[in-house]
C-alpha atoms as a PDB file:
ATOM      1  CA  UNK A   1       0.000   0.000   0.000  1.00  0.00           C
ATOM      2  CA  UNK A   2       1.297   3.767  -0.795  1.00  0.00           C
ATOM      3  CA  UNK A   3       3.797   5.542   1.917  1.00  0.00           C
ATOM      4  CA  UNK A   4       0.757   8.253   2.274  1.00  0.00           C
ATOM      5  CA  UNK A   5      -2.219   5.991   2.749  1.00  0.00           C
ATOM      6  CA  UNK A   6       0.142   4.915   5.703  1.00  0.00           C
ATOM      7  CA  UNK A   7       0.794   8.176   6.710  1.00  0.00           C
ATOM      8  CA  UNK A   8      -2.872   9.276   7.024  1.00  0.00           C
ATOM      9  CA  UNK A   9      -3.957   6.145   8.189  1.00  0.00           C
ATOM     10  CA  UNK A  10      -1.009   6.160  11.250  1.00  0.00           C
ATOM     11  CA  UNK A  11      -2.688   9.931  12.077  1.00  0.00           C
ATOM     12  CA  UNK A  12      -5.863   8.111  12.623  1.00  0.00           C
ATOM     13  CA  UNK A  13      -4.282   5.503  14.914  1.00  0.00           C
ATOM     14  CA  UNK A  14      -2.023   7.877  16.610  1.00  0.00           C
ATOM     15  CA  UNK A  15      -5.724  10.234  17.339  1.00  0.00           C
ATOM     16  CA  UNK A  16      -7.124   6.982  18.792  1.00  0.00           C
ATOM     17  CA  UNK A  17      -4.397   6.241  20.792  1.00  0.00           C
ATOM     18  CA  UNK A  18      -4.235   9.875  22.448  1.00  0.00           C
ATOM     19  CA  UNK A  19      -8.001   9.868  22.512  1.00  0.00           C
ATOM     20  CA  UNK A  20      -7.844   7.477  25.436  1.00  0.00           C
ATOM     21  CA  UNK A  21      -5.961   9.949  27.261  1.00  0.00           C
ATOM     22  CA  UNK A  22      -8.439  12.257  26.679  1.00  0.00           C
ATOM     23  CA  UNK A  23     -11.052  10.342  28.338  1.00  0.00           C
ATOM     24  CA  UNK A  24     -12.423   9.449  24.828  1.00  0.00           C
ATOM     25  CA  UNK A  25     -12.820   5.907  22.963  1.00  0.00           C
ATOM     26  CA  UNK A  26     -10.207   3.866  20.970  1.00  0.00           C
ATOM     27  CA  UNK A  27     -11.048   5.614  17.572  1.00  0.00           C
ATOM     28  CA  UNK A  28      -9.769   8.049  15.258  1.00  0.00           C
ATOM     29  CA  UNK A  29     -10.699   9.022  11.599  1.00  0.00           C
ATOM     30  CA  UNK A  30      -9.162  11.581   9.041  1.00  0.00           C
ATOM     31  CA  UNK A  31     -10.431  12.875   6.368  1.00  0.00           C
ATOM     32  CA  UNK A  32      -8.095  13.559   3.340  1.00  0.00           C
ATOM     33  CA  UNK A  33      -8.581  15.236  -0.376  1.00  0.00           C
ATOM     34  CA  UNK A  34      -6.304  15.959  -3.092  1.00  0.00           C
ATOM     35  CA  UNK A  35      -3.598  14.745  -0.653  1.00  0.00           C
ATOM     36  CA  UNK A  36      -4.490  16.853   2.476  1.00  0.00           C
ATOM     37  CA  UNK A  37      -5.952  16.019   6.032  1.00  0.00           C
ATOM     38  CA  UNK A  38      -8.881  18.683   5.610  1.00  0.00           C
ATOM     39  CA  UNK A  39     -10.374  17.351   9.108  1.00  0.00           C
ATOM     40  CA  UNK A  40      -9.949  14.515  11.765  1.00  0.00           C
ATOM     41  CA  UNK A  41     -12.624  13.504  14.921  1.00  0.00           C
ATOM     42  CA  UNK A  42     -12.114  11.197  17.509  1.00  0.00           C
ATOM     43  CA  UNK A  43     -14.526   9.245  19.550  1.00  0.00           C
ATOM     44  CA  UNK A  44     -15.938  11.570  22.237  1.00  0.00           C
ATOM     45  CA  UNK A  45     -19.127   9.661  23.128  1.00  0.00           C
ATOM     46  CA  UNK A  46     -18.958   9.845  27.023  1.00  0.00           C
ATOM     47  CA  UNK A  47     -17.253  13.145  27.204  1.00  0.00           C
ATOM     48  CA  UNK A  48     -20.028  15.015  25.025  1.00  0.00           C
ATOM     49  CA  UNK A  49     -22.671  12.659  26.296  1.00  0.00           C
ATOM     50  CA  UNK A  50     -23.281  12.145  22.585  1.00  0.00           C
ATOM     51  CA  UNK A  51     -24.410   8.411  21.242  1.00  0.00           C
ATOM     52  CA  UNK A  52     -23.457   9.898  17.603  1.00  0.00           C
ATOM     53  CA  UNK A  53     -20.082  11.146  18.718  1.00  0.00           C
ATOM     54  CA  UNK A  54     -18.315   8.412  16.793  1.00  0.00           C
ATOM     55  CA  UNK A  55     -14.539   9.544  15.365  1.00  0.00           C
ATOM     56  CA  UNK A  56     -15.882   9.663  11.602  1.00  0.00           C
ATOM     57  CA  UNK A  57     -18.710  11.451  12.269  1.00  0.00           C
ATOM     58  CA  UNK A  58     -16.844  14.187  13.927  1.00  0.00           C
ATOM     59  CA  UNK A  59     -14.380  13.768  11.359  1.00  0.00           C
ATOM     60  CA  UNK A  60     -17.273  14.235   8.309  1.00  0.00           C
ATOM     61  CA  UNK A  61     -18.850  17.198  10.713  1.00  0.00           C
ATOM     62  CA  UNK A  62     -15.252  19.487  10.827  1.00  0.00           C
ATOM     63  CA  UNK A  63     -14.594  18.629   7.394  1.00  0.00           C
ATOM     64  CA  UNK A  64     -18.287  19.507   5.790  1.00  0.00           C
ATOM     65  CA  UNK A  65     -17.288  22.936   7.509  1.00  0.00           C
ATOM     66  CA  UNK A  66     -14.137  23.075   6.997  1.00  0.00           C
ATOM     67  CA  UNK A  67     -14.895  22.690   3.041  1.00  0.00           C
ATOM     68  CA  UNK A  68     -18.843  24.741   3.499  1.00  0.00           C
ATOM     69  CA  UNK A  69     -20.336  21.636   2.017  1.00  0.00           C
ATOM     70  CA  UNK A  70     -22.132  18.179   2.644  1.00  0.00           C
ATOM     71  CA  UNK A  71     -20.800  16.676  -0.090  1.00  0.00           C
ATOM     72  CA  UNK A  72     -17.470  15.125   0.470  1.00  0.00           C
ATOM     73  CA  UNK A  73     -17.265  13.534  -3.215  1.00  0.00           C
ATOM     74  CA  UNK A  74     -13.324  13.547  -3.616  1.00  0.00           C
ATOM     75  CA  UNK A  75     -12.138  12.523  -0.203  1.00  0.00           C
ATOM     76  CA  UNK A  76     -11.483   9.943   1.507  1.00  0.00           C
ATOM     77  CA  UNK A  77     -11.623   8.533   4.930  1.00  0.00           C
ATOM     78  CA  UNK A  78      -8.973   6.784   7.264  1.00  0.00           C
ATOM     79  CA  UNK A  79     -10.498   5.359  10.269  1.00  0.00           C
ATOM     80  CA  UNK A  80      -8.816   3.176  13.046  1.00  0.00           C
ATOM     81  CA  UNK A  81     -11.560   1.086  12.579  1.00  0.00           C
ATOM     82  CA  UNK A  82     -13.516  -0.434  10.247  1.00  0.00           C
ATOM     83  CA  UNK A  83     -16.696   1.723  10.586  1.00  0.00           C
ATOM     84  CA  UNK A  84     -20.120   0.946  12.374  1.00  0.00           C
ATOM     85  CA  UNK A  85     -23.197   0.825  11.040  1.00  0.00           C
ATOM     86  CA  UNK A  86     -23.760   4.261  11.666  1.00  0.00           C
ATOM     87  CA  UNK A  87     -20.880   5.623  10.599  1.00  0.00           C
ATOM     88  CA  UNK A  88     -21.567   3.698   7.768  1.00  0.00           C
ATOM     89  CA  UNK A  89     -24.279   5.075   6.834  1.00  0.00           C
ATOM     90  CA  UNK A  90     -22.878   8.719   7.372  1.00  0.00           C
ATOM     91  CA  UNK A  91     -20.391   7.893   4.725  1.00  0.00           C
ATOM     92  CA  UNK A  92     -22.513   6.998   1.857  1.00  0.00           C
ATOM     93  CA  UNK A  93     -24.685  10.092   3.490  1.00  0.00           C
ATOM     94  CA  UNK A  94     -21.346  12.393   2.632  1.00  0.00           C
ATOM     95  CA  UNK A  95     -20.690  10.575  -0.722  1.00  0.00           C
ATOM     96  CA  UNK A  96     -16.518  10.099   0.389  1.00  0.00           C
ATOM     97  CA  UNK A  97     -15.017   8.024  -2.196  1.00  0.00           C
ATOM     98  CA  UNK A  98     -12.876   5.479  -0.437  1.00  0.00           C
ATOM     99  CA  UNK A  99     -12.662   4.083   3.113  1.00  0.00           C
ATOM    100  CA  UNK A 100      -9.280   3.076   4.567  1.00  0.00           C
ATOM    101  CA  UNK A 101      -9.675   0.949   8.088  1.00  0.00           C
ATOM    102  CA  UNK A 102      -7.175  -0.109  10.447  1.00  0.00           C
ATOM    103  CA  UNK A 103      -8.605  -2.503  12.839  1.00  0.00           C
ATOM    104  CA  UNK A 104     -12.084  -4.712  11.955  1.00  0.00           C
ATOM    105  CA  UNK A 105     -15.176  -4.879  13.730  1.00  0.00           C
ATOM    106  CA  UNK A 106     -14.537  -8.118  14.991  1.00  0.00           C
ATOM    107  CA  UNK A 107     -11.471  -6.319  16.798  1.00  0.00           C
ATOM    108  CA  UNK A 108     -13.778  -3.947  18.240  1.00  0.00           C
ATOM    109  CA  UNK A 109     -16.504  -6.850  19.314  1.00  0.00           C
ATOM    110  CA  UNK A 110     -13.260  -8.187  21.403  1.00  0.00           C
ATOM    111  CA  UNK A 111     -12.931  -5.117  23.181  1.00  0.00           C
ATOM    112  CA  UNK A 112     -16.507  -4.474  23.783  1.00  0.00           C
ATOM    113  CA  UNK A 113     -17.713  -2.459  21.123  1.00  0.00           C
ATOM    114  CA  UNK A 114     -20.031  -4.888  19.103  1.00  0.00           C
ATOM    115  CA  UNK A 115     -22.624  -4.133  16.551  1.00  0.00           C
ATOM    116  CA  UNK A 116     -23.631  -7.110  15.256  1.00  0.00           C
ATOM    117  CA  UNK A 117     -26.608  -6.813  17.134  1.00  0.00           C
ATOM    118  CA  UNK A 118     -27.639  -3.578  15.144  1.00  0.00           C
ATOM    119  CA  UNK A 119     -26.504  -5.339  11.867  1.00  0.00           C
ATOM    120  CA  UNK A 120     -29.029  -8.110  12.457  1.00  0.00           C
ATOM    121  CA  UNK A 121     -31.245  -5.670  13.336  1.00  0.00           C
ATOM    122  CA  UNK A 122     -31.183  -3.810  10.224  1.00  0.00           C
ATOM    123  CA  UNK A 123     -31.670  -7.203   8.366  1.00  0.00           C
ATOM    124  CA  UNK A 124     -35.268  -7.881   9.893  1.00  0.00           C
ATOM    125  CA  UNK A 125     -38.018  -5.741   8.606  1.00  0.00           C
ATOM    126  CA  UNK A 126     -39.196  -2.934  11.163  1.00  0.00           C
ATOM    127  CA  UNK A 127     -42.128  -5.082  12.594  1.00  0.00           C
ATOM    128  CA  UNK A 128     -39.792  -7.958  14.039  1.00  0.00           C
ATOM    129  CA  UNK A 129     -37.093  -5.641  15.226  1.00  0.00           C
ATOM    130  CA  UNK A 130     -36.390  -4.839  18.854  1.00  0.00           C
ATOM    131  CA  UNK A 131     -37.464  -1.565  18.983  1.00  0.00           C
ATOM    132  CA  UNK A 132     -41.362  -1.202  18.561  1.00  0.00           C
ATOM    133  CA  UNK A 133     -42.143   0.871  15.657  1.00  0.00           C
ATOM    134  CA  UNK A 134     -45.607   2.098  14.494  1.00  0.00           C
ATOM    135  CA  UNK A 135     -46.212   4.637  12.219  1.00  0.00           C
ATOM    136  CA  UNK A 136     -48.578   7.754  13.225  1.00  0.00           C
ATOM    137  CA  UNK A 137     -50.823   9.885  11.220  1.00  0.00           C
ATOM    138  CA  UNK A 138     -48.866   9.240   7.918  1.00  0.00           C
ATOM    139  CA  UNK A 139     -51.797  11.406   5.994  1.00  0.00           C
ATOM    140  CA  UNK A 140     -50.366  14.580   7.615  1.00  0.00           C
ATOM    141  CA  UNK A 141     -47.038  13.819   8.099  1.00  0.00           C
ATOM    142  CA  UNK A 142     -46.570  13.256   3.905  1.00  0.00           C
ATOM    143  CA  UNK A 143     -47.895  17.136   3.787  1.00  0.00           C
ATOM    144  CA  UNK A 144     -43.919  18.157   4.106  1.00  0.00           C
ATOM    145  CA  UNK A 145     -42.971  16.066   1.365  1.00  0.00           C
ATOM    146  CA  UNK A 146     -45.620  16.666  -1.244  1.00  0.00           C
ATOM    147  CA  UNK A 147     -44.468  20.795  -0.510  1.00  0.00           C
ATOM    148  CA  UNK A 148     -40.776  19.883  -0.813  1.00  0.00           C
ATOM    149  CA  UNK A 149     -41.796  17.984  -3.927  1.00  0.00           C
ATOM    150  CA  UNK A 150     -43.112  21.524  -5.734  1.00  0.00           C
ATOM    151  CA  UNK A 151     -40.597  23.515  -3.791  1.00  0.00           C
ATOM    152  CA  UNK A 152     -38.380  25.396  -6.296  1.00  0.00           C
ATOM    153  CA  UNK A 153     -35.670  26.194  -4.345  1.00  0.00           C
ATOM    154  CA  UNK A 154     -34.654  23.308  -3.062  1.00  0.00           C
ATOM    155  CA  UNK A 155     -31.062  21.869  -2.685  1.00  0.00           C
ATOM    156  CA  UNK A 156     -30.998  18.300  -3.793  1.00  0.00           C
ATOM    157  CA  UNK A 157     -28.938  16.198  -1.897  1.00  0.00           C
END
């Protein structure tokens, strides 16, 4: 693998590692385009009180400022670990190109941090999943979309 997907990816190790210090989690991430680290997060969870706190998403939050956009097209992340479902998710969200992981999620599951649980869970269809769901008063809940559908001005994203 190329000296500078080493580089970045060792910044997003070295963040984890210092992270614990901080009272933080064992994860870093990076963010990188045209060559650059544009933003890095680090898990902050329990310090911010924050279940979304996760290292890329802080990572994807400073750089979407950092660059006055959501859409991260032409960077890519390094993360010390291979991401969770969430993260994930936030990702694809951002449209970065390429993910670069150090450690995998079955790493993580032997330190505590497991999510096949929520993987499963996103497998079953809402009605046999964990967490009751039941939808409410869809007829006036669709009014948003049907107005964002004719809205004009809209930024697609």
């Amino acid at each position: 693998m190329n000296e500078t997907h080493q580089q970045f990816m060792r910044e997003a190790i070295r963040l984890s590692i210092k992270n614990i210090d901080e009272d933080g989690g064992p994860f870093g991430a990076v963010i990188v385009k045209n060559g650059k680290i544009i933003a890095t997060g680090t898990n902050r969870v329990t310090v911010n009180n924050d279940p979304t706190a996760h290292a890329e998403i802080m990572a994807i939050r400073a750089a979407a400022k950092e660059l006055n956009t959501f859409d991260l097209s032409e960077c890519s992340i390094y993360t010390s670990c291979e991401p969770c479902p969430m993260c994930l998710a936030a990702i694809y969200w951002a449209r970065i190109d390429k993910i670069f992981y150090g450690n995998t999620k079955l790493d993580a599951k032997n330190i505590g941090f497991d999510d096949s649980f929520i993987y499963g869970e996103l497998a079953l269809p809402a009605e046999k999943r964990s967490i009751k769901t039941t939808q409410l008063i869809h007829d006036e809940a669709i009014a948003a979309f049907k107005k964002w559908n004719q809205f004009e001005k809209k930024t697609k994203y």
